[in-house]
Protein backbone atom coordinates (compact mmCIF):
# COMPACT_ATOMS: atom_id res chain seq x y z
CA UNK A 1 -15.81 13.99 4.73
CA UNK A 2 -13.24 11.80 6.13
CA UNK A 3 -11.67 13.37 9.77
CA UNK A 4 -8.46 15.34 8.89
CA UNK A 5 -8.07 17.56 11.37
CA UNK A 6 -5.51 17.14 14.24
CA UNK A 7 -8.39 17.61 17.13
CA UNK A 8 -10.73 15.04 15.50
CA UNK A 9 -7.87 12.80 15.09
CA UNK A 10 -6.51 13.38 18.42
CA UNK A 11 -10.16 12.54 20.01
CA UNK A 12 -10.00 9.33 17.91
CA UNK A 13 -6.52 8.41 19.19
CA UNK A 14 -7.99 8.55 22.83
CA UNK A 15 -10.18 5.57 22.42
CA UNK A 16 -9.05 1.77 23.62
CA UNK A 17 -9.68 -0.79 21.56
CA UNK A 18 -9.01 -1.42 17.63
CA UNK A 19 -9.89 -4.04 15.78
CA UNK A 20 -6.88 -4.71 13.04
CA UNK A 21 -8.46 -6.05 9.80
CA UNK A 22 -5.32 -8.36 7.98
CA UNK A 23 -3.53 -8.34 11.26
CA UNK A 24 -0.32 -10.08 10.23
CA UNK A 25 1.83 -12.24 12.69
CA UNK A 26 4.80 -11.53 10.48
CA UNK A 27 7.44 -9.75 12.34
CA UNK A 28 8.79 -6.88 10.17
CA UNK A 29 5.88 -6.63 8.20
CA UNK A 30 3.96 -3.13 8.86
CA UNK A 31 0.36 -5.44 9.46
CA UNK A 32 2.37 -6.79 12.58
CA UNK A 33 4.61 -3.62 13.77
CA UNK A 34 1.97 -1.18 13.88
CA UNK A 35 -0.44 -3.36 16.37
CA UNK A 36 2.91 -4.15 17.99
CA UNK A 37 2.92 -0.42 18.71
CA UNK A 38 -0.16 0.12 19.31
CA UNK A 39 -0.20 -2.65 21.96
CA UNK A 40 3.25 -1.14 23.12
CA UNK A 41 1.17 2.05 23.64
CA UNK A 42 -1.31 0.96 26.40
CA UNK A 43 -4.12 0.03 23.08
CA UNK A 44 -6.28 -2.91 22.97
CA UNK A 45 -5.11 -4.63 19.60
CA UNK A 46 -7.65 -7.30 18.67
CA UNK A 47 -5.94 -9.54 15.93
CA UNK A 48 -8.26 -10.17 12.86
CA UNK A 49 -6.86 -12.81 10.45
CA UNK A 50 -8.36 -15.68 9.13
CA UNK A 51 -4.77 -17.53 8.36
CA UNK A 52 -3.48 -17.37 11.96
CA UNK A 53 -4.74 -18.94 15.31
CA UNK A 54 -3.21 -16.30 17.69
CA UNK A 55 -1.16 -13.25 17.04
CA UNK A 56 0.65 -11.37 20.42
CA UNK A 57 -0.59 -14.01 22.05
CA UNK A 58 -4.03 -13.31 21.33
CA UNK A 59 -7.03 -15.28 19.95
CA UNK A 60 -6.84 -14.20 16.27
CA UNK A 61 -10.30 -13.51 15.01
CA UNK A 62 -11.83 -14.55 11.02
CA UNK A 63 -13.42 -11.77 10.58
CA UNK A 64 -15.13 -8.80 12.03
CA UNK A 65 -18.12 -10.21 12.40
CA UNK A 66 -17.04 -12.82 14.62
CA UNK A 67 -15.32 -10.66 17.57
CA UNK A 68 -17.43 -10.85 20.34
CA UNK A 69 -15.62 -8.00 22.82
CA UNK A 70 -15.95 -4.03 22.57
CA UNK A 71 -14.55 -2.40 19.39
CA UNK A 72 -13.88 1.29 18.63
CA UNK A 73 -11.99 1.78 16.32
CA UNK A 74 -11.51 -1.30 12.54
CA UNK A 75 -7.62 -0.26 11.40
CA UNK A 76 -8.05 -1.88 8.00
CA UNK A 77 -4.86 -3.47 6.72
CA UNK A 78 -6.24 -5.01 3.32
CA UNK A 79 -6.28 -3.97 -0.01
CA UNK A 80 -8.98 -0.39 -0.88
CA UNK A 81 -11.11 -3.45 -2.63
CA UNK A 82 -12.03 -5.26 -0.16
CA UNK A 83 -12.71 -2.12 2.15
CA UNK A 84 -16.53 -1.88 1.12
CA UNK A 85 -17.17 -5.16 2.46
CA UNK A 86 -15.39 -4.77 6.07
CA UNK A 87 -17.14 -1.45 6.36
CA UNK A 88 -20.34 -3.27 5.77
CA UNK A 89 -18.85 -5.57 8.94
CA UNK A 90 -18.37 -3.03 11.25
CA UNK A 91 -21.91 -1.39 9.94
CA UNK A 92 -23.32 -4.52 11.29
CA UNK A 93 -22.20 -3.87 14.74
CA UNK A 94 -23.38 -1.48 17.52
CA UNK A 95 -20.02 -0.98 18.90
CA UNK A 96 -17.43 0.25 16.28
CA UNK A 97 -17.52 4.22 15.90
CA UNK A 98 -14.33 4.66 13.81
CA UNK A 99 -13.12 3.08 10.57
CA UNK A 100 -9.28 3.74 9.54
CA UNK A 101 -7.92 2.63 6.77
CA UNK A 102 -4.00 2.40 7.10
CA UNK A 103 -1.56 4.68 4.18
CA UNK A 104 -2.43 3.82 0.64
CA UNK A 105 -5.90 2.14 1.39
CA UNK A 106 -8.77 3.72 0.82
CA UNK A 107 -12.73 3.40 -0.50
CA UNK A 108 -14.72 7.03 -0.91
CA UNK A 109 -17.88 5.05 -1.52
CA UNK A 110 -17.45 2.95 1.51
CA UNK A 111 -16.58 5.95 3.55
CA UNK A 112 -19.62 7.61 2.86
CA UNK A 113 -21.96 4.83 3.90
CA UNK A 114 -19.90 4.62 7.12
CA UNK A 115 -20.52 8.14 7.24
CA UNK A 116 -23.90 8.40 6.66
CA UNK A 117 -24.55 5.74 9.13
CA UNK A 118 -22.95 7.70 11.68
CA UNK A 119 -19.00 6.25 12.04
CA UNK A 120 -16.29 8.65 11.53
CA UNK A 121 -14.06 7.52 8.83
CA UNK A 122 -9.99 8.22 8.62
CA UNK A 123 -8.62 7.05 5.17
CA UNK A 124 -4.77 6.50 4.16
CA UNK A 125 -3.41 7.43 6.99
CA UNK A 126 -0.99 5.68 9.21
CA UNK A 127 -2.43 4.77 13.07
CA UNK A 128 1.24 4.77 14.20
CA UNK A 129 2.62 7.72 12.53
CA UNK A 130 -0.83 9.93 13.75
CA UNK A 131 -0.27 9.03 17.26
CA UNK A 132 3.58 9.69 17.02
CA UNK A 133 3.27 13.28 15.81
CA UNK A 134 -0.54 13.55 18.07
CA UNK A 135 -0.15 11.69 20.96
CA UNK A 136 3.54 10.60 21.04
């Protein structure tokens, strides 16, 4: 079951660094104010987006795959479609012990196999608004 409760989610928000799938470097766009946040709130945002070289002034990545620092937590910021294949990403890696998918995105099937592999999952939920009301 994807993590609902407020102490499971509070635990979560106490980790460092998130990978954002579909980072944007749009200002105004929620893909680029919720890492602003984020960042803004003492989080390593790692920038994952294959159209843009840097994003906060950081090395923007292609994909998961090739990030080669520490990630906890993959905020995914792309359609609930293409959600099976970054979980398979972040499967891939030793690192990553929570997948989020931001409000409106979500992939039961996906969450599952994250699950069963041993990643806790948090699905349509907004990173920014759960740290506001958790962590503020």
């Amino acid at each position: 079951m994807p993590v609902e409760s407020d102490p499971e989610l509070r635990e979560i928000l106490g980790l460092e660094t998130i990978a954002v799938v579909g980072c944007s470097s749009t200002p105004g766009k929620d893909a680029h104010e919720i890492p602003k946040y984020l960042r803004e709130h003492g989080y390593k945002v790692i920038p994952i987006n294959p159209h843009a070289d840097e994003i906060f002034g950081r090395e923007a990545y292609d994909s998961l795959s090739d990030v080669d620092e520490r990630v906890d937590i993959v905020d995914v910021f792309r359609p609930s479609e293409e959600v099976a294949d970054i979980v398979d990403e972040a499967l891939e890696r030793d690192d990553v012990r929570v997948i989020w998918t931001q409000l409106g995105i979500a992939d039961d099937e996906a969450a599952e196999r994250a699950e069963a592999a041993g990643k806790r999952v948090v699905q349509d939920r907004c990173l920014k608004v759960e740290h506001g009301r958790l962590v503020g």
